[in-house]
Protein backbone atom coordinates (compact mmCIF):
# COMPACT_ATOMS: atom_id res chain seq x y z
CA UNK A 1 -20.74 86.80 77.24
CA UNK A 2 -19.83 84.37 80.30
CA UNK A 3 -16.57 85.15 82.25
CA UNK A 4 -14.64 82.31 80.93
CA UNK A 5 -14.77 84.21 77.63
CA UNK A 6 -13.73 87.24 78.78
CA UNK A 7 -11.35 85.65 80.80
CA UNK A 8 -9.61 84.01 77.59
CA UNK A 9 -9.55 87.38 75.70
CA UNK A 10 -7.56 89.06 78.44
CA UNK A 11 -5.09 86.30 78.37
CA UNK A 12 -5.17 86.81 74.67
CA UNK A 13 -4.24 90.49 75.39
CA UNK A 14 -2.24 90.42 78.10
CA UNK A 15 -1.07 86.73 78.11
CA UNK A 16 0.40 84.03 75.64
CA UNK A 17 -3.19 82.32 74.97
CA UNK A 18 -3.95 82.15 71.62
CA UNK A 19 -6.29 85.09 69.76
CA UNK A 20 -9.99 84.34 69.48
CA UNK A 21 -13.30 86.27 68.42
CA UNK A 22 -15.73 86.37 71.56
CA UNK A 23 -17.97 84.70 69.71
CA UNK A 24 -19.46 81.20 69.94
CA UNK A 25 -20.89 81.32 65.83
CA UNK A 26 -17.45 82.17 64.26
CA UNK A 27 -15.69 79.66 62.93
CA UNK A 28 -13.01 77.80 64.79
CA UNK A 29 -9.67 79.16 64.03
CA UNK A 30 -5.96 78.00 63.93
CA UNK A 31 -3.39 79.57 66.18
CA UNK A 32 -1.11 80.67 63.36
CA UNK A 33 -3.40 82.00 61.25
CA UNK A 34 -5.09 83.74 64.24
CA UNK A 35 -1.48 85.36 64.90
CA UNK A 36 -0.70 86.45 61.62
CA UNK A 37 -4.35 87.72 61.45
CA UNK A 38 -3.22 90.06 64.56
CA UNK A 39 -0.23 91.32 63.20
CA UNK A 40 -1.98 91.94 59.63
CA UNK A 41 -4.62 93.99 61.36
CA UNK A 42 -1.65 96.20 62.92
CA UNK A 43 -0.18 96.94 59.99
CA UNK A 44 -3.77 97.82 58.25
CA UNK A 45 -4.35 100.05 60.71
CA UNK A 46 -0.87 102.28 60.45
CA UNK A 47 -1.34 102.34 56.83
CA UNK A 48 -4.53 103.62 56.88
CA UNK A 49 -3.08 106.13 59.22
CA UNK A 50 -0.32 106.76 56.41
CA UNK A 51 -3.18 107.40 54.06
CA UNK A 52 -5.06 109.80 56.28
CA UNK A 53 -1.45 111.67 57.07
CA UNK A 54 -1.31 112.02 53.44
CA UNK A 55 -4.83 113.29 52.71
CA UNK A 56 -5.84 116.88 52.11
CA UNK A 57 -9.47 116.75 52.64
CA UNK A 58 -8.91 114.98 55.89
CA UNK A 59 -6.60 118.04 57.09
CA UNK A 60 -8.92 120.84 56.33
CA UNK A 61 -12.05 119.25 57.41
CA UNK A 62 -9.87 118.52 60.69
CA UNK A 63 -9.22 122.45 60.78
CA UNK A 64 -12.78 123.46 60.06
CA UNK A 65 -14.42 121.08 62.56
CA UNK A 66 -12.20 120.88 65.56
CA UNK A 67 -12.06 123.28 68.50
CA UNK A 68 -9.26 125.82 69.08
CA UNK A 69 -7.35 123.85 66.10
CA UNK A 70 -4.51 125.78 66.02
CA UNK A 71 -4.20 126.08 69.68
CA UNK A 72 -4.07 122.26 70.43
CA UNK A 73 -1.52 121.95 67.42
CA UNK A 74 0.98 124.49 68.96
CA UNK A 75 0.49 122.54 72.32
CA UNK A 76 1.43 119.37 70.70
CA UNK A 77 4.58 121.33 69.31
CA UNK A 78 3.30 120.29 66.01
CA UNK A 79 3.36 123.52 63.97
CA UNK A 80 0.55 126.38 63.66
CA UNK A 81 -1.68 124.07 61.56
CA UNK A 82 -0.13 120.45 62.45
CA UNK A 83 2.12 120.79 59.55
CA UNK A 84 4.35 117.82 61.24
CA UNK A 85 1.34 115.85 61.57
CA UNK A 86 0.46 115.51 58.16
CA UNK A 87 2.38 115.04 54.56
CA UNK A 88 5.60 112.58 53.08
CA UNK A 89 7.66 113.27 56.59
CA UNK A 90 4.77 112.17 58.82
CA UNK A 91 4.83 109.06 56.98
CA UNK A 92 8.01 108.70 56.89
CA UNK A 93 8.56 108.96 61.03
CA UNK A 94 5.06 106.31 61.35
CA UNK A 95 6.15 103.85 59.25
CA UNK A 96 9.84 103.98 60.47
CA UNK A 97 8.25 103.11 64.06
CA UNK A 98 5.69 99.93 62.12
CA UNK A 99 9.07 99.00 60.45
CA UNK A 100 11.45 98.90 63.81
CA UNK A 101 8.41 97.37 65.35
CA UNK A 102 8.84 94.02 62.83
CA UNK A 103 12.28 94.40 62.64
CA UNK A 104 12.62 93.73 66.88
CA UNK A 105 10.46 90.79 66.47
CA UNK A 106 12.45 89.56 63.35
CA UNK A 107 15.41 89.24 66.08
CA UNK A 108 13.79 88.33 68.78
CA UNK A 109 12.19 84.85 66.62
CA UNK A 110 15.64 84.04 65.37
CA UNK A 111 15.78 80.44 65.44
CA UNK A 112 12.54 79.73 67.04
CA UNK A 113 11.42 75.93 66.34
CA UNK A 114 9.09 75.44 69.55
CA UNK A 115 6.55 77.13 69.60
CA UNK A 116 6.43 76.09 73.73
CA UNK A 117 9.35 77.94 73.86
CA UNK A 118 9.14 82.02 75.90
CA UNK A 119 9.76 83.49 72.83
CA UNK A 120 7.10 82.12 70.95
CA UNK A 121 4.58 82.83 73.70
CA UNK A 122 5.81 86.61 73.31
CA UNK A 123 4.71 85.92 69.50
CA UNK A 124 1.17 84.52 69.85
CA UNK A 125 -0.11 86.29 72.47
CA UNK A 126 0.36 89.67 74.82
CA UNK A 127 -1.40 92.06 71.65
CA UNK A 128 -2.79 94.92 73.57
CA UNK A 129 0.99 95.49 74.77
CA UNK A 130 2.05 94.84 71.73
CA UNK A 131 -0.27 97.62 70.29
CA UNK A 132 1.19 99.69 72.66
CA UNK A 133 4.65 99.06 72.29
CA UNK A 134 3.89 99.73 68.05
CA UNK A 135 1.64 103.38 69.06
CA UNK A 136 4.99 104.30 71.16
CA UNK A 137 7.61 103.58 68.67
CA UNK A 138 4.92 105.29 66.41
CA UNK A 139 5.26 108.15 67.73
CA UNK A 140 8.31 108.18 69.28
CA UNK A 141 9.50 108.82 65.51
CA UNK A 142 8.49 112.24 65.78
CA UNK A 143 11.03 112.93 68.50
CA UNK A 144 14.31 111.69 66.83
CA UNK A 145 16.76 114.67 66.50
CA UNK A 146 18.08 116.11 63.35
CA UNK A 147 14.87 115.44 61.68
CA UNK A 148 16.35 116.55 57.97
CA UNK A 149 19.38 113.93 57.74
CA UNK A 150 16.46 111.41 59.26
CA UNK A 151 14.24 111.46 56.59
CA UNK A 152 17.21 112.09 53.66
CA UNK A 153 18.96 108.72 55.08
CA UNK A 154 15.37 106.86 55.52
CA UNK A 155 14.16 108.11 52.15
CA UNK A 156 17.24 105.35 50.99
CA UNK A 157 16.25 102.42 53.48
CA UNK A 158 12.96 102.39 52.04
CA UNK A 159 13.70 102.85 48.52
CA UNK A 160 16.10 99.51 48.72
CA UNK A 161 13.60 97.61 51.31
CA UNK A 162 10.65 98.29 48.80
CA UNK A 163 12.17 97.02 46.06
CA UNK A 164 13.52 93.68 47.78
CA UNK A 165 9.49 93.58 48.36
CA UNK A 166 9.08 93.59 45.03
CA UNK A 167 11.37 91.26 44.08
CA UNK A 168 9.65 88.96 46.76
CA UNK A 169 6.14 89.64 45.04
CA UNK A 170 7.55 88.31 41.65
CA UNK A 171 9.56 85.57 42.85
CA UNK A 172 5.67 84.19 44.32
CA UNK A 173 4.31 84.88 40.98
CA UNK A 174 6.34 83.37 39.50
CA UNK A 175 5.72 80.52 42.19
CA UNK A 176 2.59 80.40 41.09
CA UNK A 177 2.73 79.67 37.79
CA UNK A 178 5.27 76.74 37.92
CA UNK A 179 2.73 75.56 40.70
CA UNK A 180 -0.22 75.68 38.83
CA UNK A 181 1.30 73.94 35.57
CA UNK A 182 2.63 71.26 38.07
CA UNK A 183 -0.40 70.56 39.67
CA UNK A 184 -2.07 70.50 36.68
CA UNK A 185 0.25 68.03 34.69
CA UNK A 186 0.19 66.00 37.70
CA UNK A 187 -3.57 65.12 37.24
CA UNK A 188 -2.96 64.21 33.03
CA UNK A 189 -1.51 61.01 34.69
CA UNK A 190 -4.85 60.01 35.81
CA UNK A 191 -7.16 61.87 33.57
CA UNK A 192 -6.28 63.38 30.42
CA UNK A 193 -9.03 65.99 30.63
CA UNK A 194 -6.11 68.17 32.53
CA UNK A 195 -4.77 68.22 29.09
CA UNK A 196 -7.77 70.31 28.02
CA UNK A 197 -7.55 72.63 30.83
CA UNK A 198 -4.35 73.39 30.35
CA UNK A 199 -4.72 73.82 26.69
CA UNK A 200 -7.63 76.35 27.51
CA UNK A 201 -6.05 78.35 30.13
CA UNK A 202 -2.92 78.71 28.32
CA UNK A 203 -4.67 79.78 25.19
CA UNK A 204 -7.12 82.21 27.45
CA UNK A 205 -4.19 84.06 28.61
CA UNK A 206 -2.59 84.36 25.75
CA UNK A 207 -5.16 85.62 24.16
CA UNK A 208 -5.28 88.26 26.43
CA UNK A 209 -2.04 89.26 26.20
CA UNK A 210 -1.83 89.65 22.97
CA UNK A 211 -5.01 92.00 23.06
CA UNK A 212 -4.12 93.82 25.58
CA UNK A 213 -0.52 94.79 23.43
CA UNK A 214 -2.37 95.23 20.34
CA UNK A 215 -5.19 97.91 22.31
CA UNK A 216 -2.13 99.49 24.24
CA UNK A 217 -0.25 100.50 20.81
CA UNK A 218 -3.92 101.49 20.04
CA UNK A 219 -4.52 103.97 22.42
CA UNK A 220 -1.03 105.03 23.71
CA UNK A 221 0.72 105.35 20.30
CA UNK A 222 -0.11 107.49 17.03
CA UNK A 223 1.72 107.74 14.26
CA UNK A 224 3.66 111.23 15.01
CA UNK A 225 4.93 110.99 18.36
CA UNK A 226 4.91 108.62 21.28
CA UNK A 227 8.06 107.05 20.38
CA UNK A 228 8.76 106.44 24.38
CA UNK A 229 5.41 104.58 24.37
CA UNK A 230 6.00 102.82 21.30
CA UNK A 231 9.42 101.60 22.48
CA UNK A 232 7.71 100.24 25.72
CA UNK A 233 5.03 98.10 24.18
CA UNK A 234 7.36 96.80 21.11
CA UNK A 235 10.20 95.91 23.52
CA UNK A 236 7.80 94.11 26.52
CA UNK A 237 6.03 92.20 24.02
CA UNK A 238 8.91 91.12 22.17
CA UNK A 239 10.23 89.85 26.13
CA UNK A 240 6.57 87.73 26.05
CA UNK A 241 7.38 86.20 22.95
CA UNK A 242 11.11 85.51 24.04
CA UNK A 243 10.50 83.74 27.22
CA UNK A 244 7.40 81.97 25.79
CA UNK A 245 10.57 80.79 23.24
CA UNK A 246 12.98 79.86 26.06
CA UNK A 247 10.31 77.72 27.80
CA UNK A 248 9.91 75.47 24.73
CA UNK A 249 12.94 75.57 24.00
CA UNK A 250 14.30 71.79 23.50
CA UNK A 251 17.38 72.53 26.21
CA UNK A 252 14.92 73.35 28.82
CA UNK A 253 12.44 70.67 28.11
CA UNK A 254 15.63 68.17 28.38
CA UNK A 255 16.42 69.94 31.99
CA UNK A 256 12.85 71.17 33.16
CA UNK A 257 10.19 68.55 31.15
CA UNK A 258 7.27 70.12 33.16
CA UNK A 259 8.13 73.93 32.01
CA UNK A 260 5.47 74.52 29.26
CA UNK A 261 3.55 77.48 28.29
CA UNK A 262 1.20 77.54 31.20
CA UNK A 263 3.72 79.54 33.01
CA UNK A 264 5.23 82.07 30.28
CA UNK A 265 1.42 82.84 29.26
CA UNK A 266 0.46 83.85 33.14
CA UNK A 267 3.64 86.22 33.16
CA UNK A 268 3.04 87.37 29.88
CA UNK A 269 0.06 88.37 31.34
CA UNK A 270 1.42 90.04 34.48
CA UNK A 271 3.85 91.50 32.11
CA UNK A 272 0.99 93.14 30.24
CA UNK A 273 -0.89 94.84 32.88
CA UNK A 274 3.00 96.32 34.55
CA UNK A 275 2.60 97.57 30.97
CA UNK A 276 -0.67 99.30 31.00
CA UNK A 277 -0.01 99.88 34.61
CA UNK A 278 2.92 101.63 34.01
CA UNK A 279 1.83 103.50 30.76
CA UNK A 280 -1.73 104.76 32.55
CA UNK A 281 0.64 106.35 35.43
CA UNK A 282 2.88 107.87 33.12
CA UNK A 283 2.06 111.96 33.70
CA UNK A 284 -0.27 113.41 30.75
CA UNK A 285 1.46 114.65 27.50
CA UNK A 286 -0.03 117.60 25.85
CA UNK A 287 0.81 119.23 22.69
CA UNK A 288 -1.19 122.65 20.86
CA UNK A 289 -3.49 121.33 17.61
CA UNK A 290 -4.22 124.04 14.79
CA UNK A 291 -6.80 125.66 17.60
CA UNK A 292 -3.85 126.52 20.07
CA UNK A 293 -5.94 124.38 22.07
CA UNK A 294 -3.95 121.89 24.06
CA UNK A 295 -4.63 118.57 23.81
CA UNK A 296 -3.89 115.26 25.31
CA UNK A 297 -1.87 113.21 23.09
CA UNK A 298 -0.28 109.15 24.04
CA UNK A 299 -3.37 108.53 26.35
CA UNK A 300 -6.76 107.25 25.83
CA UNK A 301 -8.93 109.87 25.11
CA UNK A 302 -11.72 108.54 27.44
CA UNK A 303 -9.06 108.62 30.53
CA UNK A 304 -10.39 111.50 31.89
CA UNK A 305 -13.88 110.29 32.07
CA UNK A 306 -13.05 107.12 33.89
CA UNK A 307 -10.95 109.01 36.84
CA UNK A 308 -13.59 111.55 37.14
CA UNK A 309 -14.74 110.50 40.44
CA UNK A 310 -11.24 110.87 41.89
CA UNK A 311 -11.92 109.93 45.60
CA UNK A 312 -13.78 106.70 44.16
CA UNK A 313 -10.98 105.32 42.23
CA UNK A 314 -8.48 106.64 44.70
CA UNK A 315 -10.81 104.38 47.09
CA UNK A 316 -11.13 101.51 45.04
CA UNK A 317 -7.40 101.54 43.67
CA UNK A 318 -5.88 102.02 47.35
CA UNK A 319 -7.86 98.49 49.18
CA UNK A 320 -6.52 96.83 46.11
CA UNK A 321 -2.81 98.08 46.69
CA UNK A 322 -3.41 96.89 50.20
CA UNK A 323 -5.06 93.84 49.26
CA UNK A 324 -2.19 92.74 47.32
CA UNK A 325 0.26 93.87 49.86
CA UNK A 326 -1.45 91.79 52.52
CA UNK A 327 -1.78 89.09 50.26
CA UNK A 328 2.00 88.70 49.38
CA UNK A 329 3.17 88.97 53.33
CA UNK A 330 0.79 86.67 54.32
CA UNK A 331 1.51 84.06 51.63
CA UNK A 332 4.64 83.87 51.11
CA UNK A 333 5.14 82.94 54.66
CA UNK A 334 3.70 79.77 54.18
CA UNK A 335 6.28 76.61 53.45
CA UNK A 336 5.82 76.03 49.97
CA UNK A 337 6.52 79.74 49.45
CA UNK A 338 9.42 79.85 52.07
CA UNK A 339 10.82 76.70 50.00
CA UNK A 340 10.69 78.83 46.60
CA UNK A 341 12.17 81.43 47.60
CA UNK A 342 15.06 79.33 48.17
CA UNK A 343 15.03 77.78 44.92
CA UNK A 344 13.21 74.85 45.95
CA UNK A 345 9.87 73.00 44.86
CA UNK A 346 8.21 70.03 45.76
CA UNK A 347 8.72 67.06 43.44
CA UNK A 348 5.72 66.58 40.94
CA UNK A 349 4.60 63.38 41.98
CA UNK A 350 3.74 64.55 45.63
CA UNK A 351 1.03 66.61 43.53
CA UNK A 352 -2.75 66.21 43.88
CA UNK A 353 -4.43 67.83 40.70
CA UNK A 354 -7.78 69.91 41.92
CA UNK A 355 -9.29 73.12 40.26
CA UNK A 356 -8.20 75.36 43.33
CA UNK A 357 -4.97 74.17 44.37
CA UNK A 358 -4.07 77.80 45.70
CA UNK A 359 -6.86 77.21 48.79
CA UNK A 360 -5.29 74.07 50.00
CA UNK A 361 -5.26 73.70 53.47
CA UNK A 362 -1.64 73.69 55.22
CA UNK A 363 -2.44 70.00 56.68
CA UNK A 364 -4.89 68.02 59.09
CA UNK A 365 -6.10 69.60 62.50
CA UNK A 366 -4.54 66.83 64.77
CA UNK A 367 -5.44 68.92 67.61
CA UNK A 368 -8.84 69.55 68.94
CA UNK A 369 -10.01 72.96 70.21
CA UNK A 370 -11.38 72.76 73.62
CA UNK A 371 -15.08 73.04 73.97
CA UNK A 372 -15.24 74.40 77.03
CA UNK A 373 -13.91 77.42 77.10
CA UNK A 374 -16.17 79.32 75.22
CA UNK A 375 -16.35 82.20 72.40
CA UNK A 376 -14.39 81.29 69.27
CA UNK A 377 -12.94 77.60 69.13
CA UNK A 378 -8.99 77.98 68.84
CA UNK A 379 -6.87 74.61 67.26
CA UNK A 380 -3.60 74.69 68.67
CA UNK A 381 -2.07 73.63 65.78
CA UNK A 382 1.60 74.31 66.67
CA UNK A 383 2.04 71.96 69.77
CA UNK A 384 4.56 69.56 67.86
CA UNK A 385 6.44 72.51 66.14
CA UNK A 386 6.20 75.68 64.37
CA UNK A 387 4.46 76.22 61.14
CA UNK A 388 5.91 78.77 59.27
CA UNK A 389 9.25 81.15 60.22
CA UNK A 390 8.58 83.67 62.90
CA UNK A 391 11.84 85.10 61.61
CA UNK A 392 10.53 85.50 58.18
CA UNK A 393 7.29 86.49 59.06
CA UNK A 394 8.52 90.01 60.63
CA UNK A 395 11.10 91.00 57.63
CA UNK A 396 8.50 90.33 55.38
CA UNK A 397 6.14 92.86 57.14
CA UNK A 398 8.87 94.54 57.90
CA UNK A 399 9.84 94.96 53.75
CA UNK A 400 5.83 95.96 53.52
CA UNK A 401 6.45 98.55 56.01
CA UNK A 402 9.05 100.19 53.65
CA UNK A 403 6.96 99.62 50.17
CA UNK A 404 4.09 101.35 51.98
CA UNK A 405 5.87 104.57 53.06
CA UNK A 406 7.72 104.61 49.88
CA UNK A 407 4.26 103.83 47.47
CA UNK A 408 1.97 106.25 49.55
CA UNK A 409 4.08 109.23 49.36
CA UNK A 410 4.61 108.93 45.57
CA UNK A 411 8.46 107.14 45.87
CA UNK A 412 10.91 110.01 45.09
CA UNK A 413 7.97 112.69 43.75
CA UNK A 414 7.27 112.95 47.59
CA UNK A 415 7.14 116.50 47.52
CA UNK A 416 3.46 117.93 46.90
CA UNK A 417 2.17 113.89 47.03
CA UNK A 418 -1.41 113.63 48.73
CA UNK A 419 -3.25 110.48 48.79
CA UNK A 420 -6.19 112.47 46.45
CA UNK A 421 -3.84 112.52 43.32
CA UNK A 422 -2.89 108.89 44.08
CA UNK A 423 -3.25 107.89 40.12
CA UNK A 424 -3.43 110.91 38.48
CA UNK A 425 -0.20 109.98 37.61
CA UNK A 426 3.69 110.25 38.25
CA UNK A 427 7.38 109.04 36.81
CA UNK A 428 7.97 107.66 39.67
CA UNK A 429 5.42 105.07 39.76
CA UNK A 430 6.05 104.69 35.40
CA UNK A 431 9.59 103.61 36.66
CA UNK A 432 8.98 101.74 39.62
CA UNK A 433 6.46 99.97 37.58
CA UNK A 434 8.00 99.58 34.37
CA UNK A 435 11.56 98.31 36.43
CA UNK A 436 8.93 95.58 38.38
CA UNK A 437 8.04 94.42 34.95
CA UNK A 438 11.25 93.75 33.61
CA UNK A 439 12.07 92.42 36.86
CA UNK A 440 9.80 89.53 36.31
CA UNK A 441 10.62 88.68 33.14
CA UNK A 442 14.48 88.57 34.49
CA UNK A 443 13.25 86.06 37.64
CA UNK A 444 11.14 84.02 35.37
CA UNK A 445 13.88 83.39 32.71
CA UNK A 446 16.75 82.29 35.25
CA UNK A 447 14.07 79.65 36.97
CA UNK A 448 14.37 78.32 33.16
CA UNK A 449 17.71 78.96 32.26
CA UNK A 450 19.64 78.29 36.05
CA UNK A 451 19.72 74.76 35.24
CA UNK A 452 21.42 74.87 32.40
CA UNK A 453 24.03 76.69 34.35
CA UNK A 454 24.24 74.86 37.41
CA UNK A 455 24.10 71.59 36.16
CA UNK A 456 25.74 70.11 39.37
CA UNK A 457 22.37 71.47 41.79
CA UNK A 458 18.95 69.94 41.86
CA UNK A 459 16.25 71.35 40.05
CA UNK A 460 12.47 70.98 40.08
CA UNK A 461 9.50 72.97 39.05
């Protein structure tokens, strides 16, 4: 590793330089997606700490394997057996420090249009202080007085804050799908073969939705009983088949010509699996047969054989939740989300139809990395102006910080939550999911119905 390398990832740490990889095979890398690669790696790492917090297994083998255990905890003046240290309030007091931690820099970018300017040095660069600063307010949570009104008030905050997540999830979904159909119609101009690939897609997901109701009132519904479930399926596929209505509908075609049923079928989708989501985390119902055996009744029968390996699918479910998380902070940063979540789209005919439209890059690399210096290759790609809101960047991750605290200790079932029983299930997570699903349908409708009553403001999707 030569010294210029080295040199360039102190100034990365301790300076404004921009973040690189000290190594000469990775591929080169833009400065704002090296930044918000920095700050998505600090927010990984406290929620993995959330999910070790919340763990059982962790805290016992902890207590089998580690010296004078109960000593070190009462020297920390964190209980006998580091009580403090683990469960809903620990998580609470972390991700109340990750959350002030955005919430600063979501002040401190206000307005930020250079990225020349101080400010946005502070941004780009100076991480190993900035990992300190995040580790201190960390764990400076666990000294705020009056620790019970703390967590009672915070409990709100992150109730509302995850939900405004939400709502930001959907709105990109939703995003999506007029996106995709108006890519997609844009290339029928040129070649009507995008008429066939719409036609197939829409029909594929369709499809799909429809099977996926018809299995659920399968295997969640019998005929004696289940009359929750039944009302669930019957009334979410009857909101598929009403916005699939609204979108052909001839007064939104008049308003919106490019609204078709590419869009309704992908949140019919979406509204599906909230469904089945929401159904398969619905707690276990069981009822005595003639045997005075209890059995389980309004779940698959087979349920218990695919959550057998629990730390598996707690595993595998848990780096998707994350996954997704990541994915919505990081995306809807960019401008063409930014734009829609003011109500605004980009005008079909700046369009260029292509299979993969989602993996666009954000533009041309006018500027050059510089050769020299060694290790990674970093394009400055911000020298004529910022590329995304700094502002809106933090509450985002800031929002996250909230839905993670609120999802990992099992919302308002907090009480007796560990990260082992993650999907066994919970009303909590029925509602929270069930309330995201008819949230969607809600922000999908008024993108087809708002310009019909706001005739006076511009309109495209």
């Amino acid at each position: 590793m030569s010294a210029r390398c080295c040199a360039g990832q102190l100034a990365c740490c301790c300076g404004y330089a921009g973040c690189a990889l000290c190594c000469k095979c990775c591929p080169r890398i833009r400065q704002s997606r090296s930044t918000r690669f920095m700050y998505a790696l600090y927010f990984i790492l406290i929620s993995l700490i959330c999910c070790i917090m919340m763990s059982r297994t962790v805290a016992i083998e902890m207590k089998k394997h580690i010296p004078f255990y109960e000593d070190i905890c009462k020297g920390i003046k964190a209980g006998d057996t580091c009580e403090k240290l683990v469960g809903y309030s620990a998580v609470y007091r972390v991700c109340f420090g990750m959350a002030c931690f955005f919430f600063i820099f979501c002040l401190f970018t206000i307005k930020i249009n250079n990225s020349k300017s101080c400010r946005a040095y502070i941004h780009n660069g100076f991480w190993f202080i900035k990992l300190l600063l995040l580790v201190a307010m960390c764990s400076g949570a666990f000294f705020i007085p009056d620790q019970d009104t703390f967590l009672k008030a915070w409990r709100y905050v992150g109730a509302i804050g995850a939900f405004v997540f939400i709502g930001i999830q959907l709105i990109l979904l939703v995003e999506f799908a007029h996106k995709w159909n108006k890519n997609w119609t844009a290339g029928t101009v040129h070649n009507k073969m995008w008429y066939a690939f719409l036609a197939l897609v829409t029909l594929l997901m369709y499809t799909i939705a429809v099977g996926a109701l018809i299995l659920m009132a399968w295997f969640y519904t019998r005929e004696e009983g289940c009359l929750q479930n039944k009302i669930f399926v019957g009334v979410n596929g009857g909101l598929c088949l009403l916005i699939s209505l609204v979108a052909i509908s001839p007064c939104v075609q008049n308003r919106q010509p490019h609204s078709g049923l590419l869009q309704s079928g992908l949140i019919s989708c979406y509204v599906t699996y909230l469904t089945f989501s929401a159904l398969s985390s619905k707690p276990v119902e069981t009822i005595l047969d003639k045997n005075q055996k209890n059995i389980t009744i309004c779940s698959p029968n087979f349920g218990q054989e695919l959550y057998r390996d629990e730390n598996l699918v707690t595993g595998l479910g848990t780096t998707l939740l994350f996954a997704c998380i990541l994915y919505s902070c990081l995306t809807s940063t960019t401008r063409s989300s930014s734009e829609a979540l003011r109500g605004r789209y980009a005008a079909p005919e700046q369009e260029v139809a292509r299979c993969c439209f989602c993996l666009a890059p954000d533009g041309e690399d006018v500027d050059e990395p510089d050769d020299r210096r060694g290790g990674q290759q970093v394009i400055y790609d911000e020298k004529k102006g910022t590329v995304y809101s700094y502002t809106y960047f933090h509450f985002v991750f800031f929002l996250a910080s909230l839905y993670v605290m609120m999802t990992v200790t099992n919302w308002f079932n907090y009480e007796g939550a560990h990260i082992e029983k993650f999907f066994s299930g919970s009303t909590s997570f029925f509602w929270v999911k069930m309330a995201s699903c008819w949230m969607c349908v809600l922000i999908y409708l008024w993108t087809l119905i708002a310009p019909l009553c706001c005739p006076t403001r511009e309109f495209s999707v």
